[in-house]
C-alpha atoms as a PDB file:
ATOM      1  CA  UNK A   1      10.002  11.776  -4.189  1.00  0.00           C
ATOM      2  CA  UNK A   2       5.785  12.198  -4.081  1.00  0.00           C
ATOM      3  CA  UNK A   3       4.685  12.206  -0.832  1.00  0.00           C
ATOM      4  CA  UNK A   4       1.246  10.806   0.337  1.00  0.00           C
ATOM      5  CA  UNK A   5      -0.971   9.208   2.618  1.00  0.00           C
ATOM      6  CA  UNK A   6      -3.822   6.831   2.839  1.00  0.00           C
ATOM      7  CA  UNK A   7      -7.275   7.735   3.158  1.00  0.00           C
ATOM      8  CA  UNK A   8      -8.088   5.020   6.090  1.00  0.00           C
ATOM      9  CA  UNK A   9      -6.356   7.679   8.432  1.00  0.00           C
ATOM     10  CA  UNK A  10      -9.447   9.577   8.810  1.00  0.00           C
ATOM     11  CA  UNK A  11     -11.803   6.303   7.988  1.00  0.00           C
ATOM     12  CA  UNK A  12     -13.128   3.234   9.587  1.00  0.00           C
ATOM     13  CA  UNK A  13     -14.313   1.593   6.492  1.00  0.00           C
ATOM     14  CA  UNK A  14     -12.481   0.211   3.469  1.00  0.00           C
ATOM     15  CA  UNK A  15     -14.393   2.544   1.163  1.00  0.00           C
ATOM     16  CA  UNK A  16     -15.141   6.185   1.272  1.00  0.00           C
ATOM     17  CA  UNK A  17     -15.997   9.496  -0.626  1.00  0.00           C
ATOM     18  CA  UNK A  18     -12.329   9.683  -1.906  1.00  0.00           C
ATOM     19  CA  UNK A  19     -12.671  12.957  -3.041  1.00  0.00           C
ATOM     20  CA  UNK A  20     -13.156  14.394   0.057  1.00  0.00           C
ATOM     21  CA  UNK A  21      -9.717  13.264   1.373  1.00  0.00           C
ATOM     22  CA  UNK A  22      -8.449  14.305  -2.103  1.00  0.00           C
ATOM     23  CA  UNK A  23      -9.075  18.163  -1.453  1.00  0.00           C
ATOM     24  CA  UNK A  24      -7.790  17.370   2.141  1.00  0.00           C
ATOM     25  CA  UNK A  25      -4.850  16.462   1.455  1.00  0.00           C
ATOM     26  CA  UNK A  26      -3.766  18.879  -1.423  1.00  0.00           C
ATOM     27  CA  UNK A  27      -4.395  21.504   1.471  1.00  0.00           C
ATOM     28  CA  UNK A  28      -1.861  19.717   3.968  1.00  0.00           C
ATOM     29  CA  UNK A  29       0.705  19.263   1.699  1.00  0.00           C
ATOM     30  CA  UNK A  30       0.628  15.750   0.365  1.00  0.00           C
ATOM     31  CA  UNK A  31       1.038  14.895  -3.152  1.00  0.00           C
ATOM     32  CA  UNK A  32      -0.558  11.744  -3.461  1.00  0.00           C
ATOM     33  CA  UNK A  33      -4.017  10.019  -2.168  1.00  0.00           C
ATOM     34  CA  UNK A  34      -4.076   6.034  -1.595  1.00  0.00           C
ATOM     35  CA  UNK A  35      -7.373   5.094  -2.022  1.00  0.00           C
ATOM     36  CA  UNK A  36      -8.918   1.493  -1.216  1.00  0.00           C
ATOM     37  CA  UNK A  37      -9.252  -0.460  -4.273  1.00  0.00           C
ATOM     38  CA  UNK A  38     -11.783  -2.705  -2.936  1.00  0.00           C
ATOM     39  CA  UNK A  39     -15.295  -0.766  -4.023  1.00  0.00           C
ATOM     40  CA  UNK A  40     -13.119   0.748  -7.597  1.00  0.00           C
ATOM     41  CA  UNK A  41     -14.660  -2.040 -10.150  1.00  0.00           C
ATOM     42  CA  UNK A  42     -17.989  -0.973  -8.618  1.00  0.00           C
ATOM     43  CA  UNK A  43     -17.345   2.533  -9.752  1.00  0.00           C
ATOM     44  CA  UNK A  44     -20.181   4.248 -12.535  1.00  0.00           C
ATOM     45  CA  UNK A  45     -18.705   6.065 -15.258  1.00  0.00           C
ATOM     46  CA  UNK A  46     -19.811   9.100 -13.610  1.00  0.00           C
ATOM     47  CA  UNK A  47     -17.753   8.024 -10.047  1.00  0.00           C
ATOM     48  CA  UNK A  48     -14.890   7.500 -12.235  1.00  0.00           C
ATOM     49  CA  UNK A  49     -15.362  10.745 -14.149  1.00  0.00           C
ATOM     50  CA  UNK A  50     -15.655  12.767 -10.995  1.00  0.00           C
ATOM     51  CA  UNK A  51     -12.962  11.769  -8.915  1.00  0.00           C
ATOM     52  CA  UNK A  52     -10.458  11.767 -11.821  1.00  0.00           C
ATOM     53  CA  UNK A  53     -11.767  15.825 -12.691  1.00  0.00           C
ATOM     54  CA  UNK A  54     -11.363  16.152  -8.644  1.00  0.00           C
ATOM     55  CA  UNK A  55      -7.896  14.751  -8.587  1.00  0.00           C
ATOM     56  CA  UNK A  56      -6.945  16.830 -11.546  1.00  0.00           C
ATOM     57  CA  UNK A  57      -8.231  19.994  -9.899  1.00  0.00           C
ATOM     58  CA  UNK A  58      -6.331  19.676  -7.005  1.00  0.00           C
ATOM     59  CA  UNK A  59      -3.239  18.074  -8.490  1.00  0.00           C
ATOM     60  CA  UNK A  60      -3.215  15.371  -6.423  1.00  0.00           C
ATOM     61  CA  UNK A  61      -1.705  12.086  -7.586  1.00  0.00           C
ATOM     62  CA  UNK A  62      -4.393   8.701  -6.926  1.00  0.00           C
ATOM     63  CA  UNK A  63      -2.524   5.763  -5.948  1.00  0.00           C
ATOM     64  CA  UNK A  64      -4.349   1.826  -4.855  1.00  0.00           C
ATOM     65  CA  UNK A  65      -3.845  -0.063  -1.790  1.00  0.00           C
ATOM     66  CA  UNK A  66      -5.250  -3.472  -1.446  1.00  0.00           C
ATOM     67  CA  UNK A  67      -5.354  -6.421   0.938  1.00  0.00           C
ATOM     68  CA  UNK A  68      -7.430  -8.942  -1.000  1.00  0.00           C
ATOM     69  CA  UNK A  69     -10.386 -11.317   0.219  1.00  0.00           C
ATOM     70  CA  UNK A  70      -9.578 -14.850  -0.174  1.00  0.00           C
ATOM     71  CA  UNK A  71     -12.165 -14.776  -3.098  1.00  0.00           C
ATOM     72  CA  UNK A  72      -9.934 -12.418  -4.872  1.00  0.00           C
ATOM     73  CA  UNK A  73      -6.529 -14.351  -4.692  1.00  0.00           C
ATOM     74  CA  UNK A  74      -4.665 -14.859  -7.260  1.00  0.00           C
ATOM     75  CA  UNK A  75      -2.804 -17.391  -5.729  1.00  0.00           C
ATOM     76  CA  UNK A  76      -5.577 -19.578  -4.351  1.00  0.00           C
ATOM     77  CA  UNK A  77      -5.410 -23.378  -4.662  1.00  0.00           C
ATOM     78  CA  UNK A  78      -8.589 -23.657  -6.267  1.00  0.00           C
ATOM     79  CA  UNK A  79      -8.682 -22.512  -9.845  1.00  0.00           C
ATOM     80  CA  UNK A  80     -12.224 -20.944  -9.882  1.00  0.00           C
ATOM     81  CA  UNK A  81     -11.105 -19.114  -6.964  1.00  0.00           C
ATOM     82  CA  UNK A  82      -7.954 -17.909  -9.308  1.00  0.00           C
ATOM     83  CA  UNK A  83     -10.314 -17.655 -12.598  1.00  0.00           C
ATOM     84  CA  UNK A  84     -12.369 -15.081 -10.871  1.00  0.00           C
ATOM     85  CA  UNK A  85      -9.494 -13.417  -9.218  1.00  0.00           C
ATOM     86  CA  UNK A  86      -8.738 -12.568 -12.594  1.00  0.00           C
ATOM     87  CA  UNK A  87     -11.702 -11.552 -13.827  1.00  0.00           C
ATOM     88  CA  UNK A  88     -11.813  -8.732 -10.526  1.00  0.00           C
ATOM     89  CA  UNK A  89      -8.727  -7.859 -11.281  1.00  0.00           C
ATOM     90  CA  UNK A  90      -8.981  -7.259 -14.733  1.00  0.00           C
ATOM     91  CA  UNK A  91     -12.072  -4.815 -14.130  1.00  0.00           C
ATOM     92  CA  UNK A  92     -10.104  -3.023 -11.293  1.00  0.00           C
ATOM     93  CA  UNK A  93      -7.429  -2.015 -13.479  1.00  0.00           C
ATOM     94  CA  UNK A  94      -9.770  -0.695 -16.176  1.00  0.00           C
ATOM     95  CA  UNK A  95     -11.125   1.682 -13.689  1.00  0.00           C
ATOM     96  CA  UNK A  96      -7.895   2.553 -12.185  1.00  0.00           C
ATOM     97  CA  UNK A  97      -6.497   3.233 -15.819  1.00  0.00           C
ATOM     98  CA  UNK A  98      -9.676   5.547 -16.656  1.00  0.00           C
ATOM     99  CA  UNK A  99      -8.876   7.267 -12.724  1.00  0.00           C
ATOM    100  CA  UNK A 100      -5.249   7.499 -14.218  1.00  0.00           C
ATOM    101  CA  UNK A 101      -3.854   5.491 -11.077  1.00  0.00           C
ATOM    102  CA  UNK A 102      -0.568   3.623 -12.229  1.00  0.00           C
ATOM    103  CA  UNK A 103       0.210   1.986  -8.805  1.00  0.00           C
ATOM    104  CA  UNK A 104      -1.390  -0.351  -6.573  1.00  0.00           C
ATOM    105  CA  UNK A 105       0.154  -2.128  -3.558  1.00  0.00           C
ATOM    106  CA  UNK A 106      -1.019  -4.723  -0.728  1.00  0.00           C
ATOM    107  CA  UNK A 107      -0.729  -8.184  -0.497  1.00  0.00           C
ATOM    108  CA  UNK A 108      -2.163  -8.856  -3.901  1.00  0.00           C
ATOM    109  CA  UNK A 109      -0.149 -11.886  -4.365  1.00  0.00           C
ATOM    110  CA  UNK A 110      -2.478 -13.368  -1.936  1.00  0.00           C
ATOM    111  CA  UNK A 111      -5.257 -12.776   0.074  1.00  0.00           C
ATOM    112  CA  UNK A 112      -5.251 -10.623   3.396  1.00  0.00           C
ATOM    113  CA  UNK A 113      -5.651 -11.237   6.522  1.00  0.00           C
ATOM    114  CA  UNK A 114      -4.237 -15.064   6.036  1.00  0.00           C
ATOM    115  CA  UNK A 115      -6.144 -18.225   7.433  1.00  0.00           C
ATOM    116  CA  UNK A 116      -2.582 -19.260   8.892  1.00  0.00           C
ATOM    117  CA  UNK A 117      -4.354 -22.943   9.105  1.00  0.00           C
ATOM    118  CA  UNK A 118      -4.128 -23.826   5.816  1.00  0.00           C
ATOM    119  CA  UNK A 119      -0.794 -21.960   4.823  1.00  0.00           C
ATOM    120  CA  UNK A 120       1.749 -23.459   2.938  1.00  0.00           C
ATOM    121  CA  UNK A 121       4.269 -21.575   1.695  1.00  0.00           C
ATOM    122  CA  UNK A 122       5.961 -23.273  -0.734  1.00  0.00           C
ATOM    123  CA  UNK A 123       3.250 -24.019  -2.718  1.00  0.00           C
ATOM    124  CA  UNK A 124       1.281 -21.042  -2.283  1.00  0.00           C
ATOM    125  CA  UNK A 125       4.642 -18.958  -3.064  1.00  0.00           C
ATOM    126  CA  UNK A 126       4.464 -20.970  -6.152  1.00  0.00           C
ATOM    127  CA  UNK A 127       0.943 -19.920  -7.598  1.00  0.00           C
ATOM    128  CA  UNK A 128       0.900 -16.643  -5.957  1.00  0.00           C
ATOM    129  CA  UNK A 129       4.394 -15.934  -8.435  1.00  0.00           C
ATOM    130  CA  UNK A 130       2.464 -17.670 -11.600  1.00  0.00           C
ATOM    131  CA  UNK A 131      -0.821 -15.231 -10.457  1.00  0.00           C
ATOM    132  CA  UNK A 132       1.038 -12.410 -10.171  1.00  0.00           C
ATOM    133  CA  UNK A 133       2.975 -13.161 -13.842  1.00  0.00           C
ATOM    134  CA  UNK A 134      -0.396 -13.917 -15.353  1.00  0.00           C
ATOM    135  CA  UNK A 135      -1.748 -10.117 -13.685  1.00  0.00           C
ATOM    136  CA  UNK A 136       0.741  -8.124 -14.314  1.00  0.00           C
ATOM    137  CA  UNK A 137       0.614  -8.654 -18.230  1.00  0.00           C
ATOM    138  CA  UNK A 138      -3.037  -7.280 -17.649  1.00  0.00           C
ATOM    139  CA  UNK A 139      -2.030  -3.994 -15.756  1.00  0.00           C
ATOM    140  CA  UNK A 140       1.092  -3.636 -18.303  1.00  0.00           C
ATOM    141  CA  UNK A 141      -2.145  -2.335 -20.727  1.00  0.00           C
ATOM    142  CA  UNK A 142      -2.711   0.249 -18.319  1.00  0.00           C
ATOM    143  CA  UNK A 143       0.534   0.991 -17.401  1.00  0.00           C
ATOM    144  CA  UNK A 144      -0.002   0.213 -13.964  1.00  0.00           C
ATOM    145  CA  UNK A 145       2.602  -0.743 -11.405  1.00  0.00           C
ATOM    146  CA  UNK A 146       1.791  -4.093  -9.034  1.00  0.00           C
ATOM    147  CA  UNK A 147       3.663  -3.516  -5.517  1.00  0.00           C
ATOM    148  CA  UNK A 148       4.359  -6.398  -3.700  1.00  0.00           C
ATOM    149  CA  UNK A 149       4.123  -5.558  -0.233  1.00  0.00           C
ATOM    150  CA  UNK A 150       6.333  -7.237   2.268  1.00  0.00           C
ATOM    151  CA  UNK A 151       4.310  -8.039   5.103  1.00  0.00           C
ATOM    152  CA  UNK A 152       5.068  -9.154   9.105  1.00  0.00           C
ATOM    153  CA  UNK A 153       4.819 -12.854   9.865  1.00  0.00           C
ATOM    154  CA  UNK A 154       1.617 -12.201  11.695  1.00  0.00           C
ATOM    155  CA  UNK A 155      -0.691 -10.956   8.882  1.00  0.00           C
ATOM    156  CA  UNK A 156       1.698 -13.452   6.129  1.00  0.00           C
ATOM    157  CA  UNK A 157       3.108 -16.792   5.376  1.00  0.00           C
ATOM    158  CA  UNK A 158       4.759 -15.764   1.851  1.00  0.00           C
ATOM    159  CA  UNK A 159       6.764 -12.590   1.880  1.00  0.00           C
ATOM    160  CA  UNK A 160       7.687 -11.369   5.436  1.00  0.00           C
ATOM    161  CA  UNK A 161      10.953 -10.076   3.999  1.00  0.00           C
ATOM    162  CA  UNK A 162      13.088  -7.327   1.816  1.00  0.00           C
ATOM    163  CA  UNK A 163      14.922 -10.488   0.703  1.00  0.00           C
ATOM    164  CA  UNK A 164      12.077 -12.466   0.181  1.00  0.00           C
ATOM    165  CA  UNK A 165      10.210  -9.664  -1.933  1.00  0.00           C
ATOM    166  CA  UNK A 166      13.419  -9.353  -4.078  1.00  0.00           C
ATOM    167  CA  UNK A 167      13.309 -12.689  -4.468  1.00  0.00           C
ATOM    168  CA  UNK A 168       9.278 -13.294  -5.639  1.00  0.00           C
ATOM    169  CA  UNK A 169       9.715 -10.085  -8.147  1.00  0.00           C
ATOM    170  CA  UNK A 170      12.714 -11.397  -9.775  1.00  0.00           C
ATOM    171  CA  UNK A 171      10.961 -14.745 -10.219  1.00  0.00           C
ATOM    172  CA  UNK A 172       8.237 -13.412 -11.310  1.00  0.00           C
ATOM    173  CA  UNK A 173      10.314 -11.373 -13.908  1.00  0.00           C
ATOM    174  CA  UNK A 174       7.960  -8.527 -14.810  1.00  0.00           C
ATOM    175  CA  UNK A 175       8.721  -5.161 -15.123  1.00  0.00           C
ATOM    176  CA  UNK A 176       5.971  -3.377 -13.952  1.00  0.00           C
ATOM    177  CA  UNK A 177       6.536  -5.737 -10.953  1.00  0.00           C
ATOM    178  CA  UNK A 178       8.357  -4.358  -8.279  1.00  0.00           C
ATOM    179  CA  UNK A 179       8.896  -4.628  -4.120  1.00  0.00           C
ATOM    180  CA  UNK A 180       6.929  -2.157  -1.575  1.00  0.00           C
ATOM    181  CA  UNK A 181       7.863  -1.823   1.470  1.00  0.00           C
ATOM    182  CA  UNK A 182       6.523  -0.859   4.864  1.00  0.00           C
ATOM    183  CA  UNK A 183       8.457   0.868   7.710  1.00  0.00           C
ATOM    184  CA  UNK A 184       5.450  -0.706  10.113  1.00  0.00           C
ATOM    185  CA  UNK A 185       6.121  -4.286   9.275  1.00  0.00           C
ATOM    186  CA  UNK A 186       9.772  -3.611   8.577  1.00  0.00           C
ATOM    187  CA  UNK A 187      10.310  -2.881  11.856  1.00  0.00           C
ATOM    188  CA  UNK A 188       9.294  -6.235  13.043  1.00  0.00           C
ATOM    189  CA  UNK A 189      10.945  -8.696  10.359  1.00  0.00           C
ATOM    190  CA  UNK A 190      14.120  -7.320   9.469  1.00  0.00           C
ATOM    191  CA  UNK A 191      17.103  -6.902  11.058  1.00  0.00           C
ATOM    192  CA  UNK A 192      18.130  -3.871   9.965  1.00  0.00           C
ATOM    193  CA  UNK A 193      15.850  -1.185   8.039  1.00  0.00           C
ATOM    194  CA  UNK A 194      19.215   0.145   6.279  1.00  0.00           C
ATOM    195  CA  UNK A 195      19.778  -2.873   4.709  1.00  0.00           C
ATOM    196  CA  UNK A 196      16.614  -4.023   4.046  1.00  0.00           C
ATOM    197  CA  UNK A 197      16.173  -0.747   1.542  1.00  0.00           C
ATOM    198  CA  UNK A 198      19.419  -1.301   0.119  1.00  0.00           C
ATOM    199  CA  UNK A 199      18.583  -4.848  -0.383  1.00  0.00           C
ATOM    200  CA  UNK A 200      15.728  -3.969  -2.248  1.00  0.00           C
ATOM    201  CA  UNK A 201      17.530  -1.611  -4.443  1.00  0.00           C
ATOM    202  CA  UNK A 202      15.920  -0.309  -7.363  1.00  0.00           C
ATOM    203  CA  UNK A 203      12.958  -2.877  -7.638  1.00  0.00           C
ATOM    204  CA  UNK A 204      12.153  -0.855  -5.070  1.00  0.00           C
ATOM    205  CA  UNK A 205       8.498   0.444  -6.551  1.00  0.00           C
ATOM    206  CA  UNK A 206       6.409   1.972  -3.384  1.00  0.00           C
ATOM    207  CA  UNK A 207       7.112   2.806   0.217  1.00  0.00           C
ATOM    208  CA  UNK A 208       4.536   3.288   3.011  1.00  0.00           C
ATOM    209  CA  UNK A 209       5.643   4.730   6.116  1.00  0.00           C
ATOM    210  CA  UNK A 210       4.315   4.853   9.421  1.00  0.00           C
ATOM    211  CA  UNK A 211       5.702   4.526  13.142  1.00  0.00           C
ATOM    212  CA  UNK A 212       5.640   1.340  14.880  1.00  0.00           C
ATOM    213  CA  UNK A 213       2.735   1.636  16.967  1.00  0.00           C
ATOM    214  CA  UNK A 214       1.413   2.702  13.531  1.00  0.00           C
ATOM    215  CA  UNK A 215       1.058   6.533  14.433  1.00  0.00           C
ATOM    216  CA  UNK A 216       2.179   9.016  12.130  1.00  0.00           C
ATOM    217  CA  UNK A 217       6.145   9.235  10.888  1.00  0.00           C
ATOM    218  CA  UNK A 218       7.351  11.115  13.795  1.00  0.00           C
ATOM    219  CA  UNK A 219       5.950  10.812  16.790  1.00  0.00           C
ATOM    220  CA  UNK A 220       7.437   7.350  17.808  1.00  0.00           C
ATOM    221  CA  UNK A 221      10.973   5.982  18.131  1.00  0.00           C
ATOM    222  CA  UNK A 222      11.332   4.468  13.737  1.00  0.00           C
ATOM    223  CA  UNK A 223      14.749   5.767  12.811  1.00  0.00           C
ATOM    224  CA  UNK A 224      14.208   7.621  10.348  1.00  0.00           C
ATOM    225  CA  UNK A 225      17.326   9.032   9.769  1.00  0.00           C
ATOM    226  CA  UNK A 226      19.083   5.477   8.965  1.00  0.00           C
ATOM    227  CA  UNK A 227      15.745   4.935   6.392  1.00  0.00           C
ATOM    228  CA  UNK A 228      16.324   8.552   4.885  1.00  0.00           C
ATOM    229  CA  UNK A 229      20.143   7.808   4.086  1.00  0.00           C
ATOM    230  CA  UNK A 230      19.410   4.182   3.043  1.00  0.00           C
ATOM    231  CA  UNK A 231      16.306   5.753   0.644  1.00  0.00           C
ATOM    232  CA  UNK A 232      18.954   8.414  -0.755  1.00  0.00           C
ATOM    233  CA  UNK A 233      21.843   6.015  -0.852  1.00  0.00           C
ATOM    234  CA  UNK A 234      19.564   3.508  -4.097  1.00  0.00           C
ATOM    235  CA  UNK A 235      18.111   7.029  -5.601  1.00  0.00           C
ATOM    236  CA  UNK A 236      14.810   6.273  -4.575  1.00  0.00           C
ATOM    237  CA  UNK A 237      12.495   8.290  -6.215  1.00  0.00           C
ATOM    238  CA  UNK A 238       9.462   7.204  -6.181  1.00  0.00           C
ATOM    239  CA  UNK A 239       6.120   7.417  -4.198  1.00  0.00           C
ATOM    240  CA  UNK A 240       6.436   7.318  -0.155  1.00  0.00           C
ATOM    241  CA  UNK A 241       2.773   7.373   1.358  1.00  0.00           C
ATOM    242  CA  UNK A 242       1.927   7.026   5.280  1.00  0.00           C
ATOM    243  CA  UNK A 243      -0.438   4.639   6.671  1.00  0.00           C
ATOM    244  CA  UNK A 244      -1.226   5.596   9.929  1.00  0.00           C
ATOM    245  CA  UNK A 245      -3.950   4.059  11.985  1.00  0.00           C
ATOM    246  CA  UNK A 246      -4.661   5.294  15.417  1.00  0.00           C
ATOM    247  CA  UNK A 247      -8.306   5.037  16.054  1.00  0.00           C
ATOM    248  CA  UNK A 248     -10.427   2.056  16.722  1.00  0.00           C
ATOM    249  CA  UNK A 249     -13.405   1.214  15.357  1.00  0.00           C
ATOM    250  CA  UNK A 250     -15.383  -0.068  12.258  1.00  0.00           C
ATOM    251  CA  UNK A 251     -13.816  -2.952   9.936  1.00  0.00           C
ATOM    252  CA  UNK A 252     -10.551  -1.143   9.337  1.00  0.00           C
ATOM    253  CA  UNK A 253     -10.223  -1.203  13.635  1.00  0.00           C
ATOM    254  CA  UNK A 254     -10.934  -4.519  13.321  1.00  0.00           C
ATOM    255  CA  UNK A 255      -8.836  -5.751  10.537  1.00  0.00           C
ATOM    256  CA  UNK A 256      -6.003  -3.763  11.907  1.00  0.00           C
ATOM    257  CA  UNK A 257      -6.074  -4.334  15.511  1.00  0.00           C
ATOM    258  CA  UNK A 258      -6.093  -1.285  17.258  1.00  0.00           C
ATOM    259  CA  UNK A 259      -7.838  -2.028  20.364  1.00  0.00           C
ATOM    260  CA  UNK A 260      -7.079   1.108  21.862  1.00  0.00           C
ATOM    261  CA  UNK A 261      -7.832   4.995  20.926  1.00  0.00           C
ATOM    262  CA  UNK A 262      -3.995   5.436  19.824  1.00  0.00           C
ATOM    263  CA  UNK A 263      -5.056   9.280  18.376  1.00  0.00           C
ATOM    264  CA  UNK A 264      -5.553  10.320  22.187  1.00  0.00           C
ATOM    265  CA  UNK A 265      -8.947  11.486  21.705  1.00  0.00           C
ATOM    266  CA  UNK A 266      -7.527  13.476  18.193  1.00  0.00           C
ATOM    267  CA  UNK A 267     -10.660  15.790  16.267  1.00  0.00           C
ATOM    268  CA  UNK A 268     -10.194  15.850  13.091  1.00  0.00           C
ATOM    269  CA  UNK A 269      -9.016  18.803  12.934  1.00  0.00           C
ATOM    270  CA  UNK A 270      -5.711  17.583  15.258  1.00  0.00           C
ATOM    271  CA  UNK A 271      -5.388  14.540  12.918  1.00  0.00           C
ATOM    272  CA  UNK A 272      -5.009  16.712  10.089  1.00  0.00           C
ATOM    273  CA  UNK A 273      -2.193  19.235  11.748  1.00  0.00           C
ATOM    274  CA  UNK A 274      -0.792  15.695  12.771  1.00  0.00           C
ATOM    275  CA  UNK A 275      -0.790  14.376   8.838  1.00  0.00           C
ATOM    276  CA  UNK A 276       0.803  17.887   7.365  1.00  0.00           C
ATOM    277  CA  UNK A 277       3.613  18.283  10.249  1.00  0.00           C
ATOM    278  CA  UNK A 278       4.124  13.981   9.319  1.00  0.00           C
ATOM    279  CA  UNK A 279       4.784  14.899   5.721  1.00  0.00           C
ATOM    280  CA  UNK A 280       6.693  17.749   6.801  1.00  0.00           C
ATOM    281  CA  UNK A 281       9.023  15.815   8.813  1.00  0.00           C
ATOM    282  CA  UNK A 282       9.233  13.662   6.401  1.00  0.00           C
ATOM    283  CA  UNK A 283      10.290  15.468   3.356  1.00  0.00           C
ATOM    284  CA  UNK A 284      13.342  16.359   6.302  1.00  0.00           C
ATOM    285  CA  UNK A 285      14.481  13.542   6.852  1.00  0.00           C
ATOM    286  CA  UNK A 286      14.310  11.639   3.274  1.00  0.00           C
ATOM    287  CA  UNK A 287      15.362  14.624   0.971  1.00  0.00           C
ATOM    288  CA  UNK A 288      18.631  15.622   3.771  1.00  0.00           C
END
């Protein structure tokens, strides 16, 4: 497995100087960067041209996270709304194949955070599996992976679910299509985490991790041990990247909720000895 985490840990905006957090983390041990994908099709040739060299450098691995605006979903139920979904889409993976990033992974079957008001999931499963069919035959140029992140009932209406993620991808029927799942929201949908990994199986594409007050692996009460054996017992090997968010403030505070300093006061200095003992710990309990 590649271990990672994602940039927002040290951030309170959905954009940043990624390669900042790229030489970070290649000293604390991680493997892979997630970087927002929002500001990406905004890149210059130059951005794009220095972060890949700075990636390289420090041979760190770039993967994408996204939760989507409502003008970027794919699923939407007006068409223009879809059309120019696509046409966002379509530039984000040109600069994610030129950054040599081959997975992104969010809600990207919809739109994030969801205006529960006007849900329907039927329907909107219905064009959010046609969107999703339509994009992935645009990243397959790229060779770019499109997770499909299982999310709790209180930030979705469509896949809240292992089952339900195994489900969409296999009516989707992509390959470069796959399920990504997330200890945080895990821990409030499914019944057991075990057999929600096992369920997924090996459409099992990404894994974020992270406790469930959404501090770092290891220092809350996930059991990570039952996750580790599941993870070894459907050979995952693939990408596992934290997403810890423990301080308030800025949009990401706000889009996330955390209404309370959960780092305990943390410099950065403490949330980086924090991120390379969580990766640690991690490689522990996943690799046995």
């Amino acid at each position: 497995m590649k271990y990672g985490i994602y940039y927002a840990y040290w951030e309170q905006e959905w954009a940043a100087d990624y390669k900042k957090y790229v030489e970070k983390v290649s000293k604390l041990g991680f493997d892979i960067l997630e970087v927002g994908a929002a500001p990406l099709p905004d890149y210059t040739d130059q951005e794009i041209s220095e972060l890949r060299k700075c990636a390289q450098d420090n041979g760190v691995i770039l993967t994408a996270g996204y939760g989507p605006t409502y003008e970027h979903n794919i699923g939407a139920v007006e068409p223009e709304v879809r059309a120019g979904a696509m046409e966002w889409y379509k530039r984000l993976f040109e600069v994610m194949g030129k950054l040599d990033i081959h997975k992104i992974g969010g809600a990207i079957y919809s739109y994030w955070p969801v205006d529960f008001s006007k849900a329907d999931k039927e329907e909107d499963w219905k064009r959010s599996a046609e969107g999703i069919r339509i994009l992935a035959e645009e990243a397959k140029q790229y060779d770019i992976m499109l997770g499909m992140e299982v999310l709790n009932r209180f930030e979705s209406h469509i896949l809240n679910t292992a089952a339900e993620g195994v489900t969409f991808v296999k009516e989707v029927g992509m390959d470069n299509v796959k399920v990504m799942l997330d200890t945080f929201h895990m821990n409030i949908e499914e019944v057991s985490m075990g057999a929600a990994i096992r369920e997924a199986g090996n459409l099992l594409g990404h894994f974020h991790t992270g406790e469930c007050n959404r501090m770092v692996p290891g220092k809350g009460r996930m059991p990570w041990r039952e996750i580790g054996e599941a993870l070894r017992d459907i050979h995952y090997d693939g990408t596992v990247v934290m997403e810890p968010f423990v301080r308030m403030g800025g949009q990401v505070g706000s889009d996330i909720k955390v209404w309370r300093d959960i780092s305990r006061g943390a410099s950065e200095a403490q949330l980086d000895k924090d991120a390379a003992d969580a990766v640690t710990f991690e490689r522990y309990m996943f690799e046995g």
